[in-house]
Each structure stands twice: as structure tokens, then as C-alpha cells.
N, C-alpha and C. Protein backbone atom coordinates (compact mmCIF):
# COMPACT_ATOMS: atom_id res chain seq x y z
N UNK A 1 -10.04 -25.29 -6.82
CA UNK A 1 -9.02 -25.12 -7.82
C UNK A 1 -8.62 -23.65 -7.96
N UNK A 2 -9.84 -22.89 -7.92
CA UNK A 2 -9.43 -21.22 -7.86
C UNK A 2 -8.36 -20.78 -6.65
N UNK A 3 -8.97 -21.39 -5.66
CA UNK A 3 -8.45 -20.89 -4.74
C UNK A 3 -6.83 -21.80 -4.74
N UNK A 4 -7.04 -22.83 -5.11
CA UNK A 4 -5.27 -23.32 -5.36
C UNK A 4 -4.43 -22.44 -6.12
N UNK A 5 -4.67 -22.06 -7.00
CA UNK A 5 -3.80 -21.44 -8.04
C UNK A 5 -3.38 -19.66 -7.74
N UNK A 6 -5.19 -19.41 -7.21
CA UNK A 6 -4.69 -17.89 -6.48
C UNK A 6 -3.68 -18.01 -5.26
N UNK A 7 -3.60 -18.81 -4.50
CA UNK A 7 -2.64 -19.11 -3.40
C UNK A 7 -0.83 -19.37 -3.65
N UNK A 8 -1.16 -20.56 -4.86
CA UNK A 8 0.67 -20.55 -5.85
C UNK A 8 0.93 -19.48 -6.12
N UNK A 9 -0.05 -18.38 -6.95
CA UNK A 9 0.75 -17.10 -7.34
C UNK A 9 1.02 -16.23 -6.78
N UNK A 10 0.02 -16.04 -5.32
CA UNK A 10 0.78 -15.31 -3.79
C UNK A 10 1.95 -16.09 -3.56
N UNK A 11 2.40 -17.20 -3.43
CA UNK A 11 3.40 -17.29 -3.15
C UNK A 11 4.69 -17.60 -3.98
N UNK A 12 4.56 -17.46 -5.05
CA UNK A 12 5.48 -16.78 -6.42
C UNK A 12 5.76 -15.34 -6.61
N UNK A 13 4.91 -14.81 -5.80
CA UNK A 13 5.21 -13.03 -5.81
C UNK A 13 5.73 -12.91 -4.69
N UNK A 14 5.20 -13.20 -3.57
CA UNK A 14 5.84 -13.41 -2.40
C UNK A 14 7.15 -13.73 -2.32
N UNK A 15 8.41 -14.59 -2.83
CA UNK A 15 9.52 -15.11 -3.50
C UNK A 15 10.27 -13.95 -4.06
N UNK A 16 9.54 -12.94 -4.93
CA UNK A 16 10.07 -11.90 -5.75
C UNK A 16 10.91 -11.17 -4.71
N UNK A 17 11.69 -10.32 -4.81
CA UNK A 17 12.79 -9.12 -4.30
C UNK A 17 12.02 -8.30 -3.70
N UNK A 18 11.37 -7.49 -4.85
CA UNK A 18 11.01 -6.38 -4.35
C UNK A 18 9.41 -6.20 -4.30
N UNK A 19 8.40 -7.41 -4.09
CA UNK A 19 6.77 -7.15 -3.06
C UNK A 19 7.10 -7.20 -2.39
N UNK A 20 5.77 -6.14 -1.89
CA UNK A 20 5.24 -6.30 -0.71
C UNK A 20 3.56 -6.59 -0.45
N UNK A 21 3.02 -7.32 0.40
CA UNK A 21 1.70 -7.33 0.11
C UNK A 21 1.17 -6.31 1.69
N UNK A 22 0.42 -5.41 1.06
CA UNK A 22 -0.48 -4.44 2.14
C UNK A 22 -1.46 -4.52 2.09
N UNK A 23 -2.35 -4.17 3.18
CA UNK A 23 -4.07 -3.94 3.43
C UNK A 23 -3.97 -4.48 4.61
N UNK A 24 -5.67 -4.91 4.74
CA UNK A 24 -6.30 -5.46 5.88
C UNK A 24 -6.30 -6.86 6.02
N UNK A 25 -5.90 -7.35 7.32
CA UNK A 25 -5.97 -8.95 7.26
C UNK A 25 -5.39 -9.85 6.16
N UNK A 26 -3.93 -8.74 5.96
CA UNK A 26 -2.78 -9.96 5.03
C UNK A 26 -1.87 -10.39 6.24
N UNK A 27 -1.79 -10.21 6.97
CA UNK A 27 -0.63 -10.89 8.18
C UNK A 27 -1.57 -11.50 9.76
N UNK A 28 -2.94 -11.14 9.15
CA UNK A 28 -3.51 -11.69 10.56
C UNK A 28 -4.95 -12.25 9.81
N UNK A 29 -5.64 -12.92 10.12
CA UNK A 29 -6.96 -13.71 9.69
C UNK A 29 -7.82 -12.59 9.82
N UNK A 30 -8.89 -13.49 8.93
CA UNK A 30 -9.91 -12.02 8.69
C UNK A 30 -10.81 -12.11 7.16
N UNK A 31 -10.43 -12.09 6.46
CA UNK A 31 -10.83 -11.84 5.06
C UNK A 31 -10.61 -14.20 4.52
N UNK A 32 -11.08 -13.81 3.62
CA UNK A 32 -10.86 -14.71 2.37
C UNK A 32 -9.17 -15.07 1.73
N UNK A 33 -8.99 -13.50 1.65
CA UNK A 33 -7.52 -13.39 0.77
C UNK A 33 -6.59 -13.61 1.64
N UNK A 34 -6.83 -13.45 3.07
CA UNK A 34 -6.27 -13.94 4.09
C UNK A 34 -5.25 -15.52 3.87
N UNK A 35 -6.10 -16.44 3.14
CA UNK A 35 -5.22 -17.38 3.54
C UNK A 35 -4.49 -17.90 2.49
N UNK A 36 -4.77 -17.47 1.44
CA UNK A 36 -3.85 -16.97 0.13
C UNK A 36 -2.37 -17.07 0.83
N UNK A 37 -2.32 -15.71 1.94
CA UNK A 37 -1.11 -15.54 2.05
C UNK A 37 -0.43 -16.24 3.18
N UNK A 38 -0.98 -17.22 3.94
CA UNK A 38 -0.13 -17.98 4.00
C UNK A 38 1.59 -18.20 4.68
N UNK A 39 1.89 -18.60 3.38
CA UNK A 39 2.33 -18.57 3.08
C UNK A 39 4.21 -17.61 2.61
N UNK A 40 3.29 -16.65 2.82
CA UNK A 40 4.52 -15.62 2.27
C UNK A 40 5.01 -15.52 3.91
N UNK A 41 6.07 -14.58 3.36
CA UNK A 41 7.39 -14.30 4.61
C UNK A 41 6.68 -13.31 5.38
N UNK A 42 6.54 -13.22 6.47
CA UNK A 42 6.15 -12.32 7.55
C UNK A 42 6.51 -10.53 7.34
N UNK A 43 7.84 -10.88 6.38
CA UNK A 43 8.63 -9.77 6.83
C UNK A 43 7.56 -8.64 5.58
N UNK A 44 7.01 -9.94 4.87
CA UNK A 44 6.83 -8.78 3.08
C UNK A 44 5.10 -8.61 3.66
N UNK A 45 4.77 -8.85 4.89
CA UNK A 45 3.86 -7.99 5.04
C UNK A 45 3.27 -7.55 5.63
N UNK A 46 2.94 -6.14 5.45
CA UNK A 46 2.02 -5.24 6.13
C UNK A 46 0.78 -4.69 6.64
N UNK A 47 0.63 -4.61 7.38
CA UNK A 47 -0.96 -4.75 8.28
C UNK A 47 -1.43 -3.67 7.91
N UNK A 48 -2.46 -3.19 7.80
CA UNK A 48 -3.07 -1.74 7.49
C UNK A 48 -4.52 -1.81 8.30
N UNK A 49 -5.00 -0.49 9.19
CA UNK A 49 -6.03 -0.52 9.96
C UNK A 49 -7.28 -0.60 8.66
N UNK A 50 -8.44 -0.30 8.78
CA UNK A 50 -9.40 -0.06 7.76
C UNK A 50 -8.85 1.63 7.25
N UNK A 51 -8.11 2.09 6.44
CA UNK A 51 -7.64 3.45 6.46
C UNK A 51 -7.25 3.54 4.43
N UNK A 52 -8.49 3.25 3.91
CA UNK A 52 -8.00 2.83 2.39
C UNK A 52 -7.45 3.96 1.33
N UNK A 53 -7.65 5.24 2.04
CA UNK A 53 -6.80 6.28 1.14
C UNK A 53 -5.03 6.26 1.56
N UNK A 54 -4.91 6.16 2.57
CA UNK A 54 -3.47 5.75 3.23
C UNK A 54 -2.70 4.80 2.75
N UNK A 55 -3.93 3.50 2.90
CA UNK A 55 -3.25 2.74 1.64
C UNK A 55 -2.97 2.30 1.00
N UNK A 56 -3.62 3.32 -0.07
CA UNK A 56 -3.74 3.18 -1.55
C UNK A 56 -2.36 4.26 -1.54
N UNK A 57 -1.97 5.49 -0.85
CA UNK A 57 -1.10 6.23 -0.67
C UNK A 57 0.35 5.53 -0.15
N UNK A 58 0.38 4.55 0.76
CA UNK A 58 1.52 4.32 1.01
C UNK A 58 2.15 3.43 -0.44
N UNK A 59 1.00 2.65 -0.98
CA UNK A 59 1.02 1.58 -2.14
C UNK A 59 1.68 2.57 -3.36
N UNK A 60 1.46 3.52 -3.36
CA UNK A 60 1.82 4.62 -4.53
C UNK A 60 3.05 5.27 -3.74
N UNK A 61 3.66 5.55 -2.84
CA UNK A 61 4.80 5.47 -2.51
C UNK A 61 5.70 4.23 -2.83
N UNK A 62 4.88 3.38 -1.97
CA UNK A 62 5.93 2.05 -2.08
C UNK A 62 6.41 2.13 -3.79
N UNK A 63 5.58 2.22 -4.30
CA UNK A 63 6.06 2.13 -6.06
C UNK A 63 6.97 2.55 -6.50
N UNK A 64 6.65 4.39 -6.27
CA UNK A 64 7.67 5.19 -6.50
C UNK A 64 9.35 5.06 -5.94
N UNK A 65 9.34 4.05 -5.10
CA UNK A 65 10.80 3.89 -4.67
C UNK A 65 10.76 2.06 -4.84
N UNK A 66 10.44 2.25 -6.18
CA UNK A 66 10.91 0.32 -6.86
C UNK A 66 10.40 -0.62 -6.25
N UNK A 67 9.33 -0.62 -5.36
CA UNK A 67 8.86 -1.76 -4.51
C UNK A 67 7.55 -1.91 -5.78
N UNK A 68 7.57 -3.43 -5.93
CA UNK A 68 5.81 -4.44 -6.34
C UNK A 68 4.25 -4.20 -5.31
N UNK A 69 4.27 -2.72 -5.14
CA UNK A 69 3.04 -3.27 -3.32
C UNK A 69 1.84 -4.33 -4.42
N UNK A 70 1.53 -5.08 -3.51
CA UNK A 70 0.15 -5.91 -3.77
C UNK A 70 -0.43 -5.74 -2.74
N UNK A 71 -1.77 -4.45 -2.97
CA UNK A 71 -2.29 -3.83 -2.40
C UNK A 71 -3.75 -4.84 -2.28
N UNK A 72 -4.39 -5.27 -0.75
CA UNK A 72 -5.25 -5.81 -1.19
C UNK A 72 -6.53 -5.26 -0.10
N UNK A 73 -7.34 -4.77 -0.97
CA UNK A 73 -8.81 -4.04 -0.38
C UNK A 73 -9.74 -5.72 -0.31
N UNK A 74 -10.01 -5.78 0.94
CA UNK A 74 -10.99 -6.85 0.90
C UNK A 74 -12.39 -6.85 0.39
N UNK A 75 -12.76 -5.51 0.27
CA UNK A 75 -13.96 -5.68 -1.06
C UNK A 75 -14.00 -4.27 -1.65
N UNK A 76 -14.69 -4.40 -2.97
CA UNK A 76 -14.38 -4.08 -3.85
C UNK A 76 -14.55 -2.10 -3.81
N UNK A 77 -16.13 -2.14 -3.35
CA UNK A 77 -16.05 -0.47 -2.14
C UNK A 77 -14.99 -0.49 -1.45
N UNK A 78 -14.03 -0.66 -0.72
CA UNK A 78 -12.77 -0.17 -0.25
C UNK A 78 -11.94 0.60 -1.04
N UNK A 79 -11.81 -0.28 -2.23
CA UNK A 79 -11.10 0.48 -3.16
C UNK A 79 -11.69 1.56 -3.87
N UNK A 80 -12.70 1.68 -3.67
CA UNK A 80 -13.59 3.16 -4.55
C UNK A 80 -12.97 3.79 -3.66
N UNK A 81 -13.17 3.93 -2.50
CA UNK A 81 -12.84 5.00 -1.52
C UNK A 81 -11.34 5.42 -1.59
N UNK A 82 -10.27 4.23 -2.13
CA UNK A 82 -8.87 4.99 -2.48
C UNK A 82 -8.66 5.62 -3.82
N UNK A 83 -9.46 5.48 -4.38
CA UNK A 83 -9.77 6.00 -6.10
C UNK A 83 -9.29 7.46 -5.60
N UNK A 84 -9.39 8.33 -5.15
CA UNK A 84 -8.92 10.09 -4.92
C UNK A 84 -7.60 9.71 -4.59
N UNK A 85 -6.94 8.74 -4.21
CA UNK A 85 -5.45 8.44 -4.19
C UNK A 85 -5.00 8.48 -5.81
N UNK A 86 -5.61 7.35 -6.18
CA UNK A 86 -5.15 7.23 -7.80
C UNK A 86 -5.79 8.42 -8.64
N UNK A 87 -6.83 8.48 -9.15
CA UNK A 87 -7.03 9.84 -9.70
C UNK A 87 -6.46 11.30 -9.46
N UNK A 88 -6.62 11.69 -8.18
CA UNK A 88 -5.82 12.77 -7.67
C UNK A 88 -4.61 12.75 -7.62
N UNK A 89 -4.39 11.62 -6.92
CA UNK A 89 -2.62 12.20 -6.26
C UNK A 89 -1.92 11.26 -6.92
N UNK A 90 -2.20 10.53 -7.67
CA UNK A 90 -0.93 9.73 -8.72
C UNK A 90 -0.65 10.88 -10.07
């Protein structure tokens, strides 16, 4: 059931104008959150190597010029490591 409902609302954001979903293993298998997406349009997303200050950095760009990024770190240490993105450089 979790996983039903997390999957509808990837693809209700997915639908939106202006997401995009970034990280690791959103356009190719790999992760869990992987199949969430599904679903969404090819075009809204972006592959990212293991490189989590980059992007957490491109995700804070994407922002700054009106884009939704749905940034997704496949566990939860990934995202510590972009924390000097958000603390520092936001």
C-alpha cells in the first residue's frame, strides 16, 4: 500500500510543468525508489553518477531558475554528504 501511493504521487509530480526528478538510478534500475518512477516521462529525468554535492548543487540551481528538482539520494548518508551544498552554498 506504501509503496502504491508513493508511486501515484511520483507520478502526479511527474505530470507537473516544471519537475524534474534527479539522482541515482531514477531513469535506470538500481535502488527501491527506482520503480516509483516508472512511470514518469523519460524526458523529466536525470541520471546522476554517485556525485551527491553536484547534486544537491545542480538541484539548487535547478530551483533557482523555477524548476520543482525532486532530488533523490538513495540513502539517507548520501544526503549528509550534500548538506555543505545546503548549508554553505544555498
Amino acid at each position: 500500500m506504501y509503496f502504491e501511493e508513493l508511486r501515484k504521487s511520483m507520478e502526479w509530480l511527474g505530470q507537473q510543468q516544471d519537475t524534474v526528478f534527479i539522482g541515482q538510478a531514477v531513469s535506470v534500475p538500481g535502488t527501491a525508489m527506482s520503480n516509483t518512477l516508472k512511470g514518469i516521462d523519460q524526458s523529466k529525468l536525470i541520471e546522476f553518477p554517485v556525485a551527491e554535492e553536484m547534486q544537491m548543487g545542480v538541484s539548487i540551481g535547478l530551483a533557482m531558475e523555477k524548476f520543482v528538482p525532486i532530488t533523490i539520494f538513495p540513502r539517507w548518508n548520501f544526503l549528509m554528504l550534500a548538506m555543505n551544498q545546503l548549508i554553505n552554498h544555498l
